[in-house]
N, C-alpha and C. Protein backbone atom coordinates (compact mmCIF):
# COMPACT_ATOMS: atom_id res chain seq x y z
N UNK A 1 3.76 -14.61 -0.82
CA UNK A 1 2.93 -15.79 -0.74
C UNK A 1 1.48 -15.34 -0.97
N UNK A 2 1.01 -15.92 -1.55
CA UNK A 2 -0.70 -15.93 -2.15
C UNK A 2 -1.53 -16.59 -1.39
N UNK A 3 -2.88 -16.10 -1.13
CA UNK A 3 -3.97 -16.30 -0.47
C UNK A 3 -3.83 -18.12 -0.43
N UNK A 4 -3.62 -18.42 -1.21
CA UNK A 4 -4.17 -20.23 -1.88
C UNK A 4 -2.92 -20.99 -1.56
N UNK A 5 -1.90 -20.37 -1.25
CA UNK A 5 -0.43 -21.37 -1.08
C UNK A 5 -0.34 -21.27 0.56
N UNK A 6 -0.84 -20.26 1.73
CA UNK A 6 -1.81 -20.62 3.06
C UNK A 6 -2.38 -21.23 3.68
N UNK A 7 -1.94 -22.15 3.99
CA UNK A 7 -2.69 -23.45 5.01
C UNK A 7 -3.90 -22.65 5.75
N UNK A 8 -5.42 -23.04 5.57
CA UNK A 8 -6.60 -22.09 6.57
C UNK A 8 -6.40 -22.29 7.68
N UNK A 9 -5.30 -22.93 8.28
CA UNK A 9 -5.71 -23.10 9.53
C UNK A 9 -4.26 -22.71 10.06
N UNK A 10 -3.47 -21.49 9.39
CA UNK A 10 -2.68 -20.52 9.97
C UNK A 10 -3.34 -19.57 10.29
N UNK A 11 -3.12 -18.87 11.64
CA UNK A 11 -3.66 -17.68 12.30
C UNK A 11 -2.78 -17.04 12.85
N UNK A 12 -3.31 -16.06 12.51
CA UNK A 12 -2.35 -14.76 13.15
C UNK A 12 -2.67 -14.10 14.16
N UNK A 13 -2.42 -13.83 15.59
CA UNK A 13 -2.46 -13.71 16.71
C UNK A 13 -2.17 -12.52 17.08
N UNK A 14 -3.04 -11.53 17.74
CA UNK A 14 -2.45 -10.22 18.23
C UNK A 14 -3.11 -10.24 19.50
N UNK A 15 -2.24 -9.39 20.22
CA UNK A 15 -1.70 -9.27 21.58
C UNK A 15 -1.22 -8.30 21.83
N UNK A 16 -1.78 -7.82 22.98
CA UNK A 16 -1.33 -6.11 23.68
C UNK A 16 -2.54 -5.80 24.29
N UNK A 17 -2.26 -4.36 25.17
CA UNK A 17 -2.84 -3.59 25.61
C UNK A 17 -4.04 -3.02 25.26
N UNK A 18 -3.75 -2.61 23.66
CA UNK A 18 -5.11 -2.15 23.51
C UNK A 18 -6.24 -3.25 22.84
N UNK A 19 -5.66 -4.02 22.76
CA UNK A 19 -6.76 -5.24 22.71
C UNK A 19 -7.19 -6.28 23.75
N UNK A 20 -8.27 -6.26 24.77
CA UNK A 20 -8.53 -6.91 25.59
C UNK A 20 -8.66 -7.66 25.83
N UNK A 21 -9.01 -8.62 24.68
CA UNK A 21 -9.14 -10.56 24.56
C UNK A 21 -7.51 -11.03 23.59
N UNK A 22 -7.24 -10.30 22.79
CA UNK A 22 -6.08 -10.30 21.65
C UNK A 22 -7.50 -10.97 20.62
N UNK A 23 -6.57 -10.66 19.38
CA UNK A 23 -7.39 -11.23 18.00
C UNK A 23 -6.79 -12.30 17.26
N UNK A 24 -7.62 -13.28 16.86
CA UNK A 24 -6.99 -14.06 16.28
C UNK A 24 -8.04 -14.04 14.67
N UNK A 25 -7.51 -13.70 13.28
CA UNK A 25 -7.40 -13.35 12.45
C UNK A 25 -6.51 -14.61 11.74
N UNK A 26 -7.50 -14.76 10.28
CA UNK A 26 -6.93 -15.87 9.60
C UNK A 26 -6.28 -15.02 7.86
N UNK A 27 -4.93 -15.58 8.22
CA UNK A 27 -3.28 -14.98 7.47
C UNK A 27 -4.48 -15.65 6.12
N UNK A 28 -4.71 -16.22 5.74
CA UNK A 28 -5.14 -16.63 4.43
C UNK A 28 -6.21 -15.92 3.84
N UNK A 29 -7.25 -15.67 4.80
CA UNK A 29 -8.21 -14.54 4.56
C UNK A 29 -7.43 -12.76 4.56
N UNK A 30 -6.42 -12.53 5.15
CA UNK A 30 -6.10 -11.46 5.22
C UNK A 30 -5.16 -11.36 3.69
N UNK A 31 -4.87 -12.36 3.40
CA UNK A 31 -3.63 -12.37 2.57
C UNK A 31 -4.64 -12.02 0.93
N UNK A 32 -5.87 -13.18 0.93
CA UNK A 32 -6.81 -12.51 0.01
C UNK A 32 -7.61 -11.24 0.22
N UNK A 33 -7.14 -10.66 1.51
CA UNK A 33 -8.23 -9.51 1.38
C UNK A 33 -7.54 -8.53 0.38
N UNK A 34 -6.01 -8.58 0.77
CA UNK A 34 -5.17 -7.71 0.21
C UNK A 34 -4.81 -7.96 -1.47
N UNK A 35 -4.84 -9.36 -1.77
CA UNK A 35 -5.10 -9.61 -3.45
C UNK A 35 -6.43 -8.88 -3.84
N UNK A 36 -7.71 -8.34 -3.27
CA UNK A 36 -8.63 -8.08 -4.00
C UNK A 36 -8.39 -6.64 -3.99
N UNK A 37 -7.44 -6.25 -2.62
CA UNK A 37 -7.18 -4.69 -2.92
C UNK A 37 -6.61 -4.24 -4.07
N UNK A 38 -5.76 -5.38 -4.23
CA UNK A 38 -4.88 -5.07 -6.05
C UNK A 38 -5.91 -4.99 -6.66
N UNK A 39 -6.86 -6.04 -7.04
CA UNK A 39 -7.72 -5.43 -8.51
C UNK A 39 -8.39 -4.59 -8.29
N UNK A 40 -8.93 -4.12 -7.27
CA UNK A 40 -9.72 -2.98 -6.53
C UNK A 40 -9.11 -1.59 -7.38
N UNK A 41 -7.58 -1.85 -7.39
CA UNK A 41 -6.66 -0.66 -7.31
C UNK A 41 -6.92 -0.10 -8.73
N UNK A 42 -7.13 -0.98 -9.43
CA UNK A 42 -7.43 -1.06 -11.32
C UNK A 42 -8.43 0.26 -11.48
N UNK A 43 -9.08 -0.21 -10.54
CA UNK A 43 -10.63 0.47 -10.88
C UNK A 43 -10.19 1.91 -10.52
N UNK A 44 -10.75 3.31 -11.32
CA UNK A 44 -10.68 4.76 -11.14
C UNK A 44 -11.60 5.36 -10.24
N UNK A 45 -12.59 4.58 -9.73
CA UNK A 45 -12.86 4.92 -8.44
C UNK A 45 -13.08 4.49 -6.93
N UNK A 46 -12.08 3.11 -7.19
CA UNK A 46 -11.68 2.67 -5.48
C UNK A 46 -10.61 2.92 -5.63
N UNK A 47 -9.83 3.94 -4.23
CA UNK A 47 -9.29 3.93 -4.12
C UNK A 47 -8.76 3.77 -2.45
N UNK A 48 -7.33 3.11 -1.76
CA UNK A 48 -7.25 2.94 -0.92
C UNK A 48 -5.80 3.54 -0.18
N UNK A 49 -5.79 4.32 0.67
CA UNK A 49 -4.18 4.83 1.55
C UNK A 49 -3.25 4.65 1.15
N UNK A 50 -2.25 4.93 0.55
CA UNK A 50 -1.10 4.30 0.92
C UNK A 50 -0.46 3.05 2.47
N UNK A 51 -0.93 4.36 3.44
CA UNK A 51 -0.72 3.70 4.94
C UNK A 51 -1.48 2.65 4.89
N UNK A 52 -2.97 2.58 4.53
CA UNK A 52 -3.08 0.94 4.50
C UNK A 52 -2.81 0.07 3.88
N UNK A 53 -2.29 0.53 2.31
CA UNK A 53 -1.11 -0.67 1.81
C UNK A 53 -0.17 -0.82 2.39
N UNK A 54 0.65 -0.05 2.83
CA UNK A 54 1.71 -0.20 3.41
C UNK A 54 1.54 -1.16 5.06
N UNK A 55 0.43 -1.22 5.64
CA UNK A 55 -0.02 -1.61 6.75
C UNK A 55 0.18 -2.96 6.87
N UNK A 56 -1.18 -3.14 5.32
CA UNK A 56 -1.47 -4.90 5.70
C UNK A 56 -0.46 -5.25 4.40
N UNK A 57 0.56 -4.94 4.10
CA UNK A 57 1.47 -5.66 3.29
C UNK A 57 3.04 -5.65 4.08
N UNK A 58 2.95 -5.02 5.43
CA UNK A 58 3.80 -5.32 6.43
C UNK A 58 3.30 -6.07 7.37
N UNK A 59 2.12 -6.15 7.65
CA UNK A 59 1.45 -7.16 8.42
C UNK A 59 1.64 -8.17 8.27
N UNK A 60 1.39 -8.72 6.60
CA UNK A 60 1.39 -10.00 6.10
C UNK A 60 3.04 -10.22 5.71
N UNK A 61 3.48 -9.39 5.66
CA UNK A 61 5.27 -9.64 5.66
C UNK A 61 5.86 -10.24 7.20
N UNK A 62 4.78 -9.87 8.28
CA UNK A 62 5.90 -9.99 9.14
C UNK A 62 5.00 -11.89 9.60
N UNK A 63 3.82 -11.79 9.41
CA UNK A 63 3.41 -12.91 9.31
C UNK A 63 4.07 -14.23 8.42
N UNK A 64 4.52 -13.70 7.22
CA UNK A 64 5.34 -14.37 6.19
C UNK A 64 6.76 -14.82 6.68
N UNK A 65 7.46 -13.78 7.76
CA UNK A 65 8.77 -14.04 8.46
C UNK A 65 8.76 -15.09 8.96
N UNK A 66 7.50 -14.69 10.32
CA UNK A 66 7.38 -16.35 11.03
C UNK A 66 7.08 -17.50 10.51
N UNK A 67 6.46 -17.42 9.25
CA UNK A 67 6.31 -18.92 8.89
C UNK A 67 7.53 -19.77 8.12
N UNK A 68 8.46 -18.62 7.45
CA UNK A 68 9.30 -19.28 7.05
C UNK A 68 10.50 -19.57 8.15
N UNK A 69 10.46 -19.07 9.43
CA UNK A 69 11.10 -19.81 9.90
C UNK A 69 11.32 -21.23 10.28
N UNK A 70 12.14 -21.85 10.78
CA UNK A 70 12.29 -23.69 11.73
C UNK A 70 11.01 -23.93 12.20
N UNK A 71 10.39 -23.13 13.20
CA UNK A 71 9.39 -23.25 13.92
C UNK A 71 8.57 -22.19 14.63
N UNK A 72 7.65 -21.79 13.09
CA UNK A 72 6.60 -20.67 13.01
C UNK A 72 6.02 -20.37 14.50
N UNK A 73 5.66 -21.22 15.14
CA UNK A 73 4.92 -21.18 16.16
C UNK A 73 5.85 -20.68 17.23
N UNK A 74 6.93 -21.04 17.31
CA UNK A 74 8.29 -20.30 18.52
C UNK A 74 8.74 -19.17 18.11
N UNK A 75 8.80 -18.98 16.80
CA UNK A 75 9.25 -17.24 16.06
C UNK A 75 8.60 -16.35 16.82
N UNK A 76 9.83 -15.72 17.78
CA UNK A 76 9.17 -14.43 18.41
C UNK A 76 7.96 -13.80 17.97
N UNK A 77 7.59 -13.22 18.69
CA UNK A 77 6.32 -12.28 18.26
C UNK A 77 6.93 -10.86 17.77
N UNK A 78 6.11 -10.19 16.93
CA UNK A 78 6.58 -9.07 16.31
C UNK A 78 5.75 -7.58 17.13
N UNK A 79 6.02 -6.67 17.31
CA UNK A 79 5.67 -5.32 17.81
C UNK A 79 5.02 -5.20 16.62
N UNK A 80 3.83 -4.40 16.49
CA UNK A 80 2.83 -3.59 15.70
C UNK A 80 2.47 -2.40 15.85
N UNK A 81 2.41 -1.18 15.35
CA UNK A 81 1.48 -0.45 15.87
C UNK A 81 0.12 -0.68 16.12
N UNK A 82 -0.54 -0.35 16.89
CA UNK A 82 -2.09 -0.65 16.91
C UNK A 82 -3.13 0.68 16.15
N UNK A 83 -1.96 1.73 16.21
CA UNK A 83 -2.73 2.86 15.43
C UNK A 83 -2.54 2.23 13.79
N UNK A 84 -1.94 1.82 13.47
CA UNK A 84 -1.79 1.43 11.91
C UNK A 84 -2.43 0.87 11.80
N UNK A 85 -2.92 -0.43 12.19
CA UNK A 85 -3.97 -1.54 12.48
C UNK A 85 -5.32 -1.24 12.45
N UNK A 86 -5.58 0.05 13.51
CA UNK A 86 -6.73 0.62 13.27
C UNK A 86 -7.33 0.99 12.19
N UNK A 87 -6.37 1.97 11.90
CA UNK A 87 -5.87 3.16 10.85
C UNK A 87 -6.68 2.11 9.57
N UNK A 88 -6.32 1.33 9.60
CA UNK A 88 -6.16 0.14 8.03
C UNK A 88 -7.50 -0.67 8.35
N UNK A 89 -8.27 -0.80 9.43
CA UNK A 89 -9.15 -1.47 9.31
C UNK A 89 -10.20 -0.45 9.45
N UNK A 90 -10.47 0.21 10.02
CA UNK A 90 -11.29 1.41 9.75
C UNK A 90 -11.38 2.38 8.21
N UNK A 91 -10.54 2.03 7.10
CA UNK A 91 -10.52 2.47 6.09
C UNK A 91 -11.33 1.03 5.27
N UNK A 92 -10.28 0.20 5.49
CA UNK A 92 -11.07 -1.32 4.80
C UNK A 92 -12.81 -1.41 5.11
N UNK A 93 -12.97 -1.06 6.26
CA UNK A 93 -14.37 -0.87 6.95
C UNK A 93 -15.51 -0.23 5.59
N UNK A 94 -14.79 1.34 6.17
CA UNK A 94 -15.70 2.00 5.06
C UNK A 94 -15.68 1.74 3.88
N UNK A 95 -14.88 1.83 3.41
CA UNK A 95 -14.45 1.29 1.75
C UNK A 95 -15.57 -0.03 2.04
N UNK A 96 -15.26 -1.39 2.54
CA UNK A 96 -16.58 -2.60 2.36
C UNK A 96 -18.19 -1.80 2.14
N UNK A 97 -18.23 -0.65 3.10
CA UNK A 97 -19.63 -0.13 3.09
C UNK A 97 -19.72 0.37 2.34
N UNK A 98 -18.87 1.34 1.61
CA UNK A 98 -18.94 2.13 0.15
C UNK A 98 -19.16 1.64 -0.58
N UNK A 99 -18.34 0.27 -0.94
CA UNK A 99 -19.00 -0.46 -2.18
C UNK A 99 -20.03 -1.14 -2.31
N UNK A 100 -20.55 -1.82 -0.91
CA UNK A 100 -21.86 -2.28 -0.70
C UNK A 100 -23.36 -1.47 -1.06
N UNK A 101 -23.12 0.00 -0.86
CA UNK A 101 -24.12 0.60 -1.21
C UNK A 101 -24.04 1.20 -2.68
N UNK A 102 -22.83 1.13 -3.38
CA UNK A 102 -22.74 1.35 -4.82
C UNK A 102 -23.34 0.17 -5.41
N UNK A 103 -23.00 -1.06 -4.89
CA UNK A 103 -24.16 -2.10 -5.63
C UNK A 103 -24.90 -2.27 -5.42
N UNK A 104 -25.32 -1.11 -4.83
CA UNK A 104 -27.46 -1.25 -4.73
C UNK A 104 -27.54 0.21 -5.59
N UNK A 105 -26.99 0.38 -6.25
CA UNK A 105 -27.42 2.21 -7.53
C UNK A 105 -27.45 1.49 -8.66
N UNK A 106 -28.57 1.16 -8.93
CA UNK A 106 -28.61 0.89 -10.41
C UNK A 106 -27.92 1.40 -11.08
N UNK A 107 -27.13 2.82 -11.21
CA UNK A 107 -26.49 3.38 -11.93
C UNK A 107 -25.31 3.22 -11.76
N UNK A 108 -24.83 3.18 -10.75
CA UNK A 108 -23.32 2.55 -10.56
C UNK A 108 -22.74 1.32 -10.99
N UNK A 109 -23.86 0.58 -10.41
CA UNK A 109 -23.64 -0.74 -10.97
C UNK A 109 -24.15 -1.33 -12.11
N UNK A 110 -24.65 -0.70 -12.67
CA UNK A 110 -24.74 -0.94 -14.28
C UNK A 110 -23.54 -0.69 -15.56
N UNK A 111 -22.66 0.14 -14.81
CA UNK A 111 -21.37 0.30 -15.53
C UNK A 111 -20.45 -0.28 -15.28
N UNK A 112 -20.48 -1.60 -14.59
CA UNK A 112 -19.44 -2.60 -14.16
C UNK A 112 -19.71 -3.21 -14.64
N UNK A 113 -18.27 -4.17 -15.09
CA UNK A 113 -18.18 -5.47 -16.04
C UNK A 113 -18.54 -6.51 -14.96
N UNK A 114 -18.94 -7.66 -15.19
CA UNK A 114 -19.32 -8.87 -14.56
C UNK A 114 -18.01 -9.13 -13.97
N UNK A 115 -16.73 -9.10 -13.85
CA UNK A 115 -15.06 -9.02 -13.15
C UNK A 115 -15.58 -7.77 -11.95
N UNK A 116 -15.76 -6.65 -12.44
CA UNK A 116 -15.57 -5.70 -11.78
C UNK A 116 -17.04 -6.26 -10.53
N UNK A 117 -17.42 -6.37 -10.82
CA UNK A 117 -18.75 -7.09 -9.73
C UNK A 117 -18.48 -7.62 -9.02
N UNK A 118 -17.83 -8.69 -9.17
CA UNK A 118 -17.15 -9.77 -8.25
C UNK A 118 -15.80 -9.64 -7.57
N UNK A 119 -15.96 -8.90 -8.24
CA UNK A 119 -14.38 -8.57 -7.19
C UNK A 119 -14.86 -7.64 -5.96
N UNK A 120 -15.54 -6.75 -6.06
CA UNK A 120 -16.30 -5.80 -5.70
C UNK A 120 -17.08 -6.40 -4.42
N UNK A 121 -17.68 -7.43 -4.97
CA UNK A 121 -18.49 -8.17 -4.30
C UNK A 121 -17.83 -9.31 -2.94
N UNK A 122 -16.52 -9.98 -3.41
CA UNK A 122 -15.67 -10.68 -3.09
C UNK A 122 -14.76 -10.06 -2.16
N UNK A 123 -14.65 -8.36 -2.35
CA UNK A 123 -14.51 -8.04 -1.37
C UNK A 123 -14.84 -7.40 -0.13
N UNK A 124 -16.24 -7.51 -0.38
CA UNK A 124 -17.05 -6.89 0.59
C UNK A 124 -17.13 -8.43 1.25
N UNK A 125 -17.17 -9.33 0.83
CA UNK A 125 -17.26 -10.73 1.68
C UNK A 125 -15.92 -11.13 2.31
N UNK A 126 -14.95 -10.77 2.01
CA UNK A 126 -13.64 -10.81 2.73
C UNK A 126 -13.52 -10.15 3.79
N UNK A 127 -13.99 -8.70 3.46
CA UNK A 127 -13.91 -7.53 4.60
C UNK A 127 -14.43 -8.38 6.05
N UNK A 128 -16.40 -8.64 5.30
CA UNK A 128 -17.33 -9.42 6.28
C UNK A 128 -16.59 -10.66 7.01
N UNK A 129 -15.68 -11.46 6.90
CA UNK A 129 -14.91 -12.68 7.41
C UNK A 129 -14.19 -11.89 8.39
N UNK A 130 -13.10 -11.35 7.96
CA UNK A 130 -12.32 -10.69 8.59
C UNK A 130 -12.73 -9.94 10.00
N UNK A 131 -13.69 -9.07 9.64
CA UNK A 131 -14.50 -8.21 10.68
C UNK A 131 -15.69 -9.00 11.76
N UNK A 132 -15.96 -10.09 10.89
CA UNK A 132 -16.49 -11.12 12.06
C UNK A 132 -15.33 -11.43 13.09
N UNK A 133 -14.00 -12.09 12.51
CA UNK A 133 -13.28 -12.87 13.68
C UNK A 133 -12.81 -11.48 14.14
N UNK A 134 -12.62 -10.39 14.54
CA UNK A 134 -12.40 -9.10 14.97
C UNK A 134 -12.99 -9.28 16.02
N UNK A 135 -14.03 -9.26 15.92
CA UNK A 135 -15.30 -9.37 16.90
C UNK A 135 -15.83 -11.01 17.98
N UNK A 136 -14.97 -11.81 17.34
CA UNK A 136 -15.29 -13.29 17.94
C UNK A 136 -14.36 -12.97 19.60
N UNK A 137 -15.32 -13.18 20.48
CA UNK A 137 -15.02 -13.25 21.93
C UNK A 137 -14.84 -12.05 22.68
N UNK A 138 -15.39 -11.12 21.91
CA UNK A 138 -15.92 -9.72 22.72
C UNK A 138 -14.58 -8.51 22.29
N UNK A 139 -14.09 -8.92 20.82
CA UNK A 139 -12.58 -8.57 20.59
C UNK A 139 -13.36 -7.22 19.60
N UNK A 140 -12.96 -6.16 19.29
CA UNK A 140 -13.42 -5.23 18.72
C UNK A 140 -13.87 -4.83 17.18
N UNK A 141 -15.03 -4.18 17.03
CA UNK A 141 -15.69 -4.05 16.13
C UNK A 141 -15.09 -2.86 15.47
N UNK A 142 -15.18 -2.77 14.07
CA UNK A 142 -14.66 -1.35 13.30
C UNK A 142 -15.99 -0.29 13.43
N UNK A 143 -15.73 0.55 13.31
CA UNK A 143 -14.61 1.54 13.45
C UNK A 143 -13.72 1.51 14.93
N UNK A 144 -12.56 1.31 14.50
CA UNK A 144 -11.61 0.98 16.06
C UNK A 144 -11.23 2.77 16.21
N UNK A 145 -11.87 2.82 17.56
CA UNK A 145 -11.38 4.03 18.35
C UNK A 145 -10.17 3.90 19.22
N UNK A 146 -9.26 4.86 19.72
CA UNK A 146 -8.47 4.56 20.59
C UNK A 146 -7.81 3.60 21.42
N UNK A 147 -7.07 3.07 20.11
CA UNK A 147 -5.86 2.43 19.48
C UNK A 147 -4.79 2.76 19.65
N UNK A 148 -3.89 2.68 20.74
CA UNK A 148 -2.44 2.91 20.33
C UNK A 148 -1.88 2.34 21.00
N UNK A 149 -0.42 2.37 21.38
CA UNK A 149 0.60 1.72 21.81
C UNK A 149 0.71 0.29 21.02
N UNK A 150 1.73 -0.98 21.50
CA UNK A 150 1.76 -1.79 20.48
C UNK A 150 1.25 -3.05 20.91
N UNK A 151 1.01 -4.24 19.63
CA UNK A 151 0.57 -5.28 19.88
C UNK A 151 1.37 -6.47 19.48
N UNK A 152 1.18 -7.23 19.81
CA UNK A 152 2.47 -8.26 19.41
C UNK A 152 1.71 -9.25 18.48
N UNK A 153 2.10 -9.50 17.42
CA UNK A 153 1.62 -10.26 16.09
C UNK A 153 2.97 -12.04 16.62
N UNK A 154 1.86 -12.55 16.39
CA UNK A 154 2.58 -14.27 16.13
C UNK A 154 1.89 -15.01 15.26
N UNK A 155 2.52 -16.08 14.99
CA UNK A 155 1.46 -16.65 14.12
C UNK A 155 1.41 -18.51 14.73
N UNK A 156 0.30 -19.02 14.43
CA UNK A 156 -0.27 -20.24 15.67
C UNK A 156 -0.87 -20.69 14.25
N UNK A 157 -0.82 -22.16 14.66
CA UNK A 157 -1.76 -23.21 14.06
C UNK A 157 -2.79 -23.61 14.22
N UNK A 158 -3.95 -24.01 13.62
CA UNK A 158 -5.14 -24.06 14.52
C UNK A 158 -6.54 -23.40 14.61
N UNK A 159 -7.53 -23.39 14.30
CA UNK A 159 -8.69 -22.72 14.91
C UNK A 159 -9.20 -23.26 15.65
């Protein structure tokens, strides 16, 4: 499922231990963060983990489970690691800041196509969404330190 076929006002819900308020994170913004990682991927010098593809494309899989069930909102909650979670947003982190300061080098960014800009750009503004609601209600800021054990992912209607 694609960023745009996402109702905005599905959220994805985490819960556990090592998160003290839980996070609530919007599946439509996460779902485009991960479409811009694809064209990202094009480019010969962004590059991103495996483990965090593999992360937020199980994330958004298990988010994808619950919705296609009867009734998204009663679909058990799913176990997560919270080190993967980290792991994947602390890379997304830097990577947003890496490219943010490549488009201030005249020289860097003078060898990008007007695509490669915006995508570039589009995803440093995705990252910024994302990493705001992280942070909405005292919920944690990247770089996430000591992270582990698990969190329970659901998905809720609603902001």
């Amino acid at each position: 499922m694609n960023s745009e076929d996402i109702h905005p006002k599905w959220v994805v819900h985490l819960e556990g231990p090592p998160i003290e308020h839980g996070l609530w994170l919007s599946w439509a913004g996460l779902a485009r963060l991960q479409e811009l990682i694809l064209e990202l991927r094009a480019a010969p010098d962004v590059t991103f983990s495996a483990e965090t593809l593999e992360s937020l494309a199980e994330f958004l899989s298990q988010a994808g489970e619950a919705h296609s069930s009867p009734d998204p909102e009663a679909h058990p909650p799913r176990p997560f690691r919270a080190e993967r979670l980290a792991h994947a947003a602390n890379e997304l982190h830097a990577r947003a800041e890496s490219l943010k300061e490549s488009l201030t080098q005249p020289e860097e960014s003078s060898a990008l196509s007007p695509q490669q800009m915006k995508t570039r750009q589009d995803f440093i503004s995705a990252w910024a969404s994302v990493h705001q609601l992280m942070s909405v209600g005292g919920g944690p800021s990247a770089p996430l330190r000591g992270c582990t054990g698990i969190v329970e992912l659901s998905l809720v209607w609603g902001w």
